[in-house]
C-alpha atoms as a PDB file:
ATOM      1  CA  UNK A   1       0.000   0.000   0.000  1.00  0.00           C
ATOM      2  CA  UNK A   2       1.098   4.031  -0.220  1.00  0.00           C
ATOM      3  CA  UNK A   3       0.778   6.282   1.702  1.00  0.00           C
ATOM      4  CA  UNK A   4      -0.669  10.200   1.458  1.00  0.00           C
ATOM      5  CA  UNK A   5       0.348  12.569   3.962  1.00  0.00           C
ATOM      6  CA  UNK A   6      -1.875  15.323   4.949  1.00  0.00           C
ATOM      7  CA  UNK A   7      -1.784  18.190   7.308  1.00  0.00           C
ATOM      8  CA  UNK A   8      -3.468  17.131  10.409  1.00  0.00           C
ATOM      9  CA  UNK A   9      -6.871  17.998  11.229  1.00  0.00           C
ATOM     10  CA  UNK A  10      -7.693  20.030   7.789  1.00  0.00           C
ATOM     11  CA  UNK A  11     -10.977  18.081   6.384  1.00  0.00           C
ATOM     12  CA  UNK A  12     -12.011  19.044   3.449  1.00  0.00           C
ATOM     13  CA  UNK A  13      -9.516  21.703   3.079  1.00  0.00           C
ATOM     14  CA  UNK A  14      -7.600  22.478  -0.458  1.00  0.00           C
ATOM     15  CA  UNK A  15      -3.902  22.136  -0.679  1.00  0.00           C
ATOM     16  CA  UNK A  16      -3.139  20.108   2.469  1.00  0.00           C
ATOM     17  CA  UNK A  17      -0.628  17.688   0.452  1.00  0.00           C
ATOM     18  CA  UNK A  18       2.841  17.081   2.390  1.00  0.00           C
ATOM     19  CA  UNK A  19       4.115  14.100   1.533  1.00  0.00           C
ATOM     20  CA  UNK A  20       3.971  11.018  -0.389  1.00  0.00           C
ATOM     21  CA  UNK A  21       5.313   7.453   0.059  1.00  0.00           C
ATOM     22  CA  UNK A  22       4.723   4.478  -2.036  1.00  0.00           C
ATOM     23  CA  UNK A  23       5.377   1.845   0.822  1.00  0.00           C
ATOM     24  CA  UNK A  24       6.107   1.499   4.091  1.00  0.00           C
ATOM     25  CA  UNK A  25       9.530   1.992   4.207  1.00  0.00           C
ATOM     26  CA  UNK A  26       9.379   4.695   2.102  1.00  0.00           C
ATOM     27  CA  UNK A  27       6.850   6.276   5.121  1.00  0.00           C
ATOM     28  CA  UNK A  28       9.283   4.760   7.982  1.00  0.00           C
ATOM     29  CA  UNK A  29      12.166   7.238   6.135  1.00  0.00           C
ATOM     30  CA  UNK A  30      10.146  10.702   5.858  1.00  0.00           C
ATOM     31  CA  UNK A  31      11.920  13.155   8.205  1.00  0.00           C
ATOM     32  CA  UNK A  32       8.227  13.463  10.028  1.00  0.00           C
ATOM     33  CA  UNK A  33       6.649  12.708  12.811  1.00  0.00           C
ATOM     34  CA  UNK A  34       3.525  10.407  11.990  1.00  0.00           C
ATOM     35  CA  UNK A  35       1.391  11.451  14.745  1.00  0.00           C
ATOM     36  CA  UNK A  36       1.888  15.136  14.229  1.00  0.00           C
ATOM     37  CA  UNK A  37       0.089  14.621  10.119  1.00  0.00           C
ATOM     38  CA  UNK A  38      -2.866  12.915   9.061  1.00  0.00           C
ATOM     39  CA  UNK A  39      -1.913   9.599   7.020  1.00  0.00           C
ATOM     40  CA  UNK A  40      -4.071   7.423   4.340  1.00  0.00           C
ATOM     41  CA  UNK A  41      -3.135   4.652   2.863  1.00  0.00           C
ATOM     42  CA  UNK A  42      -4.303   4.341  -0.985  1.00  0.00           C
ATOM     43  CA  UNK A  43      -4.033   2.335  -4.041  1.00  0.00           C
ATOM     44  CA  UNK A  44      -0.666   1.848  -5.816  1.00  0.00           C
ATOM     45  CA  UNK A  45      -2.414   3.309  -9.115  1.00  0.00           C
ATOM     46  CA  UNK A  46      -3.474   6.647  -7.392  1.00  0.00           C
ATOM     47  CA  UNK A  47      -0.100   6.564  -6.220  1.00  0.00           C
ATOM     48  CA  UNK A  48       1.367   5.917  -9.354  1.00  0.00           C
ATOM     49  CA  UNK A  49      -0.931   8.565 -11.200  1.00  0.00           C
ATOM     50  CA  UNK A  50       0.115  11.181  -8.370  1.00  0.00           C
ATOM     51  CA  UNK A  51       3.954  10.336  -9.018  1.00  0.00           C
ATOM     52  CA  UNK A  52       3.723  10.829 -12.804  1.00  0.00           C
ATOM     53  CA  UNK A  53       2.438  13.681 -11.842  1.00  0.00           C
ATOM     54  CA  UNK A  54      -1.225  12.821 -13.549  1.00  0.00           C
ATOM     55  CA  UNK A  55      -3.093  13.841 -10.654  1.00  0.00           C
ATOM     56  CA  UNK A  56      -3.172  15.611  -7.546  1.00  0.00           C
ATOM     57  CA  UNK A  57      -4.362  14.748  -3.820  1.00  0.00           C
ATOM     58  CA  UNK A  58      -6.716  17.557  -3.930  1.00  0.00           C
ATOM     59  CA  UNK A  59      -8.251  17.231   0.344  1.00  0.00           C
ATOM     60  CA  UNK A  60      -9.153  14.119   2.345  1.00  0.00           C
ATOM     61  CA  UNK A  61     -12.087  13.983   3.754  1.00  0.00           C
ATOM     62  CA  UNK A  62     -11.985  11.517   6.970  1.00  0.00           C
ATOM     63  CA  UNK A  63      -9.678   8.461   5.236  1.00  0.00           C
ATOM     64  CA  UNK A  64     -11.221   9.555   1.539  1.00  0.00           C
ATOM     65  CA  UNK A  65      -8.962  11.172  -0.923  1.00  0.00           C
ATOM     66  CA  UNK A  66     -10.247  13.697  -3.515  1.00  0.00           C
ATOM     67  CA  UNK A  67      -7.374  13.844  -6.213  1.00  0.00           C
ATOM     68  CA  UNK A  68      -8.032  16.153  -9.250  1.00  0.00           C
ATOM     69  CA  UNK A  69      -6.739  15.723 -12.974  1.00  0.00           C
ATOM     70  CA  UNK A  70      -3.481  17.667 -13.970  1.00  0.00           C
ATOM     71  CA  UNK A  71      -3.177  19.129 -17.353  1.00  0.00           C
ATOM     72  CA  UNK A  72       1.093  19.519 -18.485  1.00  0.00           C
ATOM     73  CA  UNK A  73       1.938  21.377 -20.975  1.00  0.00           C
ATOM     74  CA  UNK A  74       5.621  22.962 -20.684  1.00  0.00           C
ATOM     75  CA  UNK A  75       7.616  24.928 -22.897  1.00  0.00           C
ATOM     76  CA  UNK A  76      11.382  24.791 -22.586  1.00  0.00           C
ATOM     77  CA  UNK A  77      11.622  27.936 -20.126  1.00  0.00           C
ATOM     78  CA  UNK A  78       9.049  26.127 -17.700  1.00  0.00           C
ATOM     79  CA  UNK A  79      10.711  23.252 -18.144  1.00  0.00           C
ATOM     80  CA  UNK A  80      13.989  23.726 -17.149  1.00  0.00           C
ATOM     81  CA  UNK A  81      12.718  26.107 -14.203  1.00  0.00           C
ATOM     82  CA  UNK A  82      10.864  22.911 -12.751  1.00  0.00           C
ATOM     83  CA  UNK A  83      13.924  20.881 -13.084  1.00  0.00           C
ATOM     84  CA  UNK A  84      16.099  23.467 -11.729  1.00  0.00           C
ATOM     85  CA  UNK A  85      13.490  23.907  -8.581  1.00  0.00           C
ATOM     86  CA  UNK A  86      13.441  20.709  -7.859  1.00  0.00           C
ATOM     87  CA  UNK A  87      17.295  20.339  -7.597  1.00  0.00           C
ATOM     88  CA  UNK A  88      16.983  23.091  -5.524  1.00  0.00           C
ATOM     89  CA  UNK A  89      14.822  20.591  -2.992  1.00  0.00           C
ATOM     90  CA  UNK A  90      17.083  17.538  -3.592  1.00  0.00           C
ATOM     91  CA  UNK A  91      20.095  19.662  -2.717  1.00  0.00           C
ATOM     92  CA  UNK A  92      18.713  20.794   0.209  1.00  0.00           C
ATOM     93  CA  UNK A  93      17.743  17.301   1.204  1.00  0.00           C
ATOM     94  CA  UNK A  94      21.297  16.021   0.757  1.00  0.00           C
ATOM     95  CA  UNK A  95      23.035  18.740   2.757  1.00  0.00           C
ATOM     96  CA  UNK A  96      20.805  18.146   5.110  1.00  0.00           C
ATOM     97  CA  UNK A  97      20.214  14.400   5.927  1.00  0.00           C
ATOM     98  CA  UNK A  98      24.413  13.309   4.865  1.00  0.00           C
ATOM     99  CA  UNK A  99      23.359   9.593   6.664  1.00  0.00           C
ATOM    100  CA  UNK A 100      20.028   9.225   5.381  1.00  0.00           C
ATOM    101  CA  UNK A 101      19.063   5.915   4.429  1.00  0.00           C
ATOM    102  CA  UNK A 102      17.651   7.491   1.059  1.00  0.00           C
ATOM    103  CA  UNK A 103      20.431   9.494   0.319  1.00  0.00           C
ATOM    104  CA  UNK A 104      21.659   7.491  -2.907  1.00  0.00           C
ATOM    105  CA  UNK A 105      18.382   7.576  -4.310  1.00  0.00           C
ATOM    106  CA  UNK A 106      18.223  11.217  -4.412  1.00  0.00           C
ATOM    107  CA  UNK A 107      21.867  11.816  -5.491  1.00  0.00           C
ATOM    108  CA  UNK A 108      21.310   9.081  -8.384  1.00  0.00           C
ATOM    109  CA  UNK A 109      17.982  11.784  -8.840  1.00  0.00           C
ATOM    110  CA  UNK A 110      19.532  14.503  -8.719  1.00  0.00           C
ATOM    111  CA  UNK A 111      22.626  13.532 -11.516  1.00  0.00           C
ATOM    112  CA  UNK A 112      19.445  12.305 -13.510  1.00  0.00           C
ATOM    113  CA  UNK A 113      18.293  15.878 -13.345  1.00  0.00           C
ATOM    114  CA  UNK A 114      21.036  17.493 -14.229  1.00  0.00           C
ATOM    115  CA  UNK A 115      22.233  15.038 -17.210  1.00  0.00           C
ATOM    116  CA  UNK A 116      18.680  15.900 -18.776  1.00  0.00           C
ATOM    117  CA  UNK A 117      19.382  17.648 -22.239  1.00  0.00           C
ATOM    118  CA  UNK A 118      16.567  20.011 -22.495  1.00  0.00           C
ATOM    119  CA  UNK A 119      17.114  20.715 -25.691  1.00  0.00           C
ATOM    120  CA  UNK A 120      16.307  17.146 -27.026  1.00  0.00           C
ATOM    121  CA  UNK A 121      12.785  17.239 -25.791  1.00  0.00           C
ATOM    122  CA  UNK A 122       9.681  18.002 -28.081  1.00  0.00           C
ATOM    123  CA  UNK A 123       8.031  21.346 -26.938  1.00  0.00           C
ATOM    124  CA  UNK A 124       5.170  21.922 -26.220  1.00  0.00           C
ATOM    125  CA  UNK A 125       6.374  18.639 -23.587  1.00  0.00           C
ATOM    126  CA  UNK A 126       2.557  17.753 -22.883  1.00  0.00           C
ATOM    127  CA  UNK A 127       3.185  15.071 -20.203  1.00  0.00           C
ATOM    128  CA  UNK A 128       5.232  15.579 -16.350  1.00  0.00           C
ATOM    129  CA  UNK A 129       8.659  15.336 -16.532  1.00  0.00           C
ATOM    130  CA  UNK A 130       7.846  12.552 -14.125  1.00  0.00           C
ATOM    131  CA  UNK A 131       5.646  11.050 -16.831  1.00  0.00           C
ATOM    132  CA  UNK A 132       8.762  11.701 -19.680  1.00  0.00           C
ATOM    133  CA  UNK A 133      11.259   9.871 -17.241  1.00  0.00           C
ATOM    134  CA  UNK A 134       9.089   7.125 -16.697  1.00  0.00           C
ATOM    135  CA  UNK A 135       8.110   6.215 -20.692  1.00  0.00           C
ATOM    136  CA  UNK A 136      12.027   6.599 -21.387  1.00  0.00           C
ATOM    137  CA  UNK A 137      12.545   3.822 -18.662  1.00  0.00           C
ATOM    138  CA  UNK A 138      14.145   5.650 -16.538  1.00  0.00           C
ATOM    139  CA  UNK A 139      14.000   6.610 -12.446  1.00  0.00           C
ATOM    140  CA  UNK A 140      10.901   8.694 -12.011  1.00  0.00           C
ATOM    141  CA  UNK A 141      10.172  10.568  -8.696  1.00  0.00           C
ATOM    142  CA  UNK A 142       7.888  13.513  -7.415  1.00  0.00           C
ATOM    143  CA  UNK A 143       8.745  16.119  -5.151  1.00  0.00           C
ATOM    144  CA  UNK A 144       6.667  15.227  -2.269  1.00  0.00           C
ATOM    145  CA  UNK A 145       8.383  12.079  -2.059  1.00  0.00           C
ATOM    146  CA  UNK A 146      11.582  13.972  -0.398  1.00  0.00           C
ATOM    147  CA  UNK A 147      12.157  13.135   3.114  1.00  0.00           C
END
């Protein structure tokens, strides 16, 4: 099972996304405490769908998750400021947790990122870049899956 984590105590409130984990382990290595954030387990495919970056966990309402479609559509500028923000996050992460148990994950990530030849890519790119990683076979993760 994964695993959405909410801000505690916000039912039926917009926007109250934190983090996202697709098992157990993954949840176990989130620099959080549990009790301090509301938690619901979900299905692998909204998990997968949220990853790719197809849709979003919207609110929860008691252990009932509303997610809402995403539309992508990014031309090279808005691109490459995604990618750049979120090696801004990974960096951060990595200074900051040196003996973290999911600290070669997110360096592999982060070399991922910044291998990525922009200019190779179709424009307008009408999928994530989550989504483009994942058809080319290759590592795909989401920003709320940093510890």
């Amino acid at each position: 099972m994964s695993y959405f984590v909410f801000l505690n105590n916000l039912d039926n409130v917009n926007e109250t996304i934190y983090k996202i984990a697709e098992n157990q382990s993954d949840l176990n290595n989130l620099n959080i405490i549990q009790s301090d954030y509301k938690i619901i387990q979900d299905s692998q495919e909204n998990f997968n769908n949220v990853k790719l970056n197809i849709q979003y966990p919207l609110k929860y309402d008691g252990n009932v998750i509303t997610f809402k479609t995403v539309i992508n559509s990014f031309q090279k500028n808005e691109l490459e400021q995604e990618v750049n923000d979120f090696k801004i996050a990974i960096k951060q992460f990595i200074t900051n947790n040196p003996n973290h148990p999911l600290l070669s994950r997110w360096n592999n990530y982060y070399n991922q990122l910044n291998n990525l030849n922009l200019d190779n890519i179709d424009y307008p790119l009408t999928m994530s870049l989550q989504k483009y990683f994942n058809d080319l076979g290759q590592t795909s993760l989401h920003p709320l899956q940093i510890p």
